[in-house]
Protein backbone atom coordinates (compact mmCIF):
# COMPACT_ATOMS: atom_id res chain seq x y z
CA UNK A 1 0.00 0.00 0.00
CA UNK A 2 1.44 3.28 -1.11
CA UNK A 3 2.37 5.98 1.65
CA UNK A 4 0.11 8.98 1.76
CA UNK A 5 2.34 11.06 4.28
CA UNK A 6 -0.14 10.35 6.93
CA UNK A 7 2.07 9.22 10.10
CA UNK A 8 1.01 6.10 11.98
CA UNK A 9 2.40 7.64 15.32
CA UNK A 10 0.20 9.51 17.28
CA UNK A 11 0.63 12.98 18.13
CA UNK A 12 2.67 14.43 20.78
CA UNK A 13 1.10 15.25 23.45
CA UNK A 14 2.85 17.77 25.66
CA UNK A 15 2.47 17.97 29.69
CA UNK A 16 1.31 21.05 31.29
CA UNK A 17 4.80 22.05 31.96
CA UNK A 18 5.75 21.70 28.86
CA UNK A 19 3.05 23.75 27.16
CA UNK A 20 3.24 26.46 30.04
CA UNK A 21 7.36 26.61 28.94
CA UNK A 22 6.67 26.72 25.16
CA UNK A 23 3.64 29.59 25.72
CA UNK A 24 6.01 31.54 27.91
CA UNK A 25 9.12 31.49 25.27
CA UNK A 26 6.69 32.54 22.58
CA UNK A 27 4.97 35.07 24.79
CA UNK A 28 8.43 36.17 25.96
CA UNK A 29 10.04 37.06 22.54
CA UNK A 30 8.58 40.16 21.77
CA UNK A 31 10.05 41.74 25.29
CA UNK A 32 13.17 40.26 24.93
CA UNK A 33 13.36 42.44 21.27
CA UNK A 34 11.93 45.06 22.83
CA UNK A 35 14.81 44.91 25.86
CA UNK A 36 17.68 44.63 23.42
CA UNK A 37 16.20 47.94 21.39
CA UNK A 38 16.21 49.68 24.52
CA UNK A 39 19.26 48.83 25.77
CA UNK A 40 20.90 49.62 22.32
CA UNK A 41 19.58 53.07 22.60
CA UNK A 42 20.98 53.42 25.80
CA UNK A 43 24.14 52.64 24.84
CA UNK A 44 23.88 55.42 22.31
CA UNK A 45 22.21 58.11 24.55
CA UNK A 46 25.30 57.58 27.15
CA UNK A 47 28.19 57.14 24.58
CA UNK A 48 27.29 60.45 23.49
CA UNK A 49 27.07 62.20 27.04
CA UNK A 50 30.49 61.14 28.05
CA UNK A 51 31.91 62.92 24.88
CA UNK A 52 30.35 66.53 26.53
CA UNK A 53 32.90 69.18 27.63
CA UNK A 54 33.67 68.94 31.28
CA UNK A 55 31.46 71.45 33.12
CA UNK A 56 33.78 72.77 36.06
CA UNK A 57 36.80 74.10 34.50
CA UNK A 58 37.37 75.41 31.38
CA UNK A 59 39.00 73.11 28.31
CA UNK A 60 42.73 74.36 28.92
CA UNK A 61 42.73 74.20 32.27
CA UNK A 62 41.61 70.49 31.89
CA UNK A 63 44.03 70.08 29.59
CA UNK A 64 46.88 71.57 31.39
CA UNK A 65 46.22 69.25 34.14
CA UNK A 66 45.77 66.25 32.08
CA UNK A 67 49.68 66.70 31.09
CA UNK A 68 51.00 67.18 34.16
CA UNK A 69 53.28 64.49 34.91
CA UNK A 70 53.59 64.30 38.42
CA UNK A 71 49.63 64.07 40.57
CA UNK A 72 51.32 66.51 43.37
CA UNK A 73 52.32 69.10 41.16
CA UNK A 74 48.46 68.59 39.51
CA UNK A 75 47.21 69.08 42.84
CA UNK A 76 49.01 72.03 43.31
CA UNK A 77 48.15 73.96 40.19
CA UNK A 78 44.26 72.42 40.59
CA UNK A 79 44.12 74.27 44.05
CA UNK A 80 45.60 77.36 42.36
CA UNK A 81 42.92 77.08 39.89
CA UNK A 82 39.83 76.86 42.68
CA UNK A 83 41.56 79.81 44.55
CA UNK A 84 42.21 82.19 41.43
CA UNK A 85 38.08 81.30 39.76
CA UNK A 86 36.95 81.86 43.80
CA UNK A 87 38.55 85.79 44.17
């Protein structure tokens, strides 16, 4: 007799845990998309609020300090700094 694609098994037939696990992975996949958009974004938002100008000093002061080789004398001129802006 010639095969008509009809199985002679009988369907699976999943437990309750099994069908609450499968429901919850398809129910689940839509957030998950939704997390990863809103984490990208965030990643985006922040990269470009670290690359604002420092606030408290001006740029060449921040630079001068940033090539100071030695952290005492950077301390030194940074105090010189606060005590010249607060005259």
């Amino acid at each position: 007799m010639p095969s008509l694609g009809i199985s002679a098994r009988a369907p699976r037939v999943l437990t309750d845990a099994q069908f609450r696990y499968r429901m919850r992975a398809v129910a689940e996949a839509p957030v998950k998309r939704v997390e990863f958009r809103l984490m990208a974004a965030t990643l985006v938002l922040s990269s470009a609020a670290v690359a604002q100008k420092p606030p408290l000093l001006p740029e060449k002061d921040v630079a001068a300090l940033a090539n100071e080789l030695s952290g005492e004398t950077a301390k030194r001129n940074l105090e010189g700094i606060a005590r010249a802006k607060g005259k």
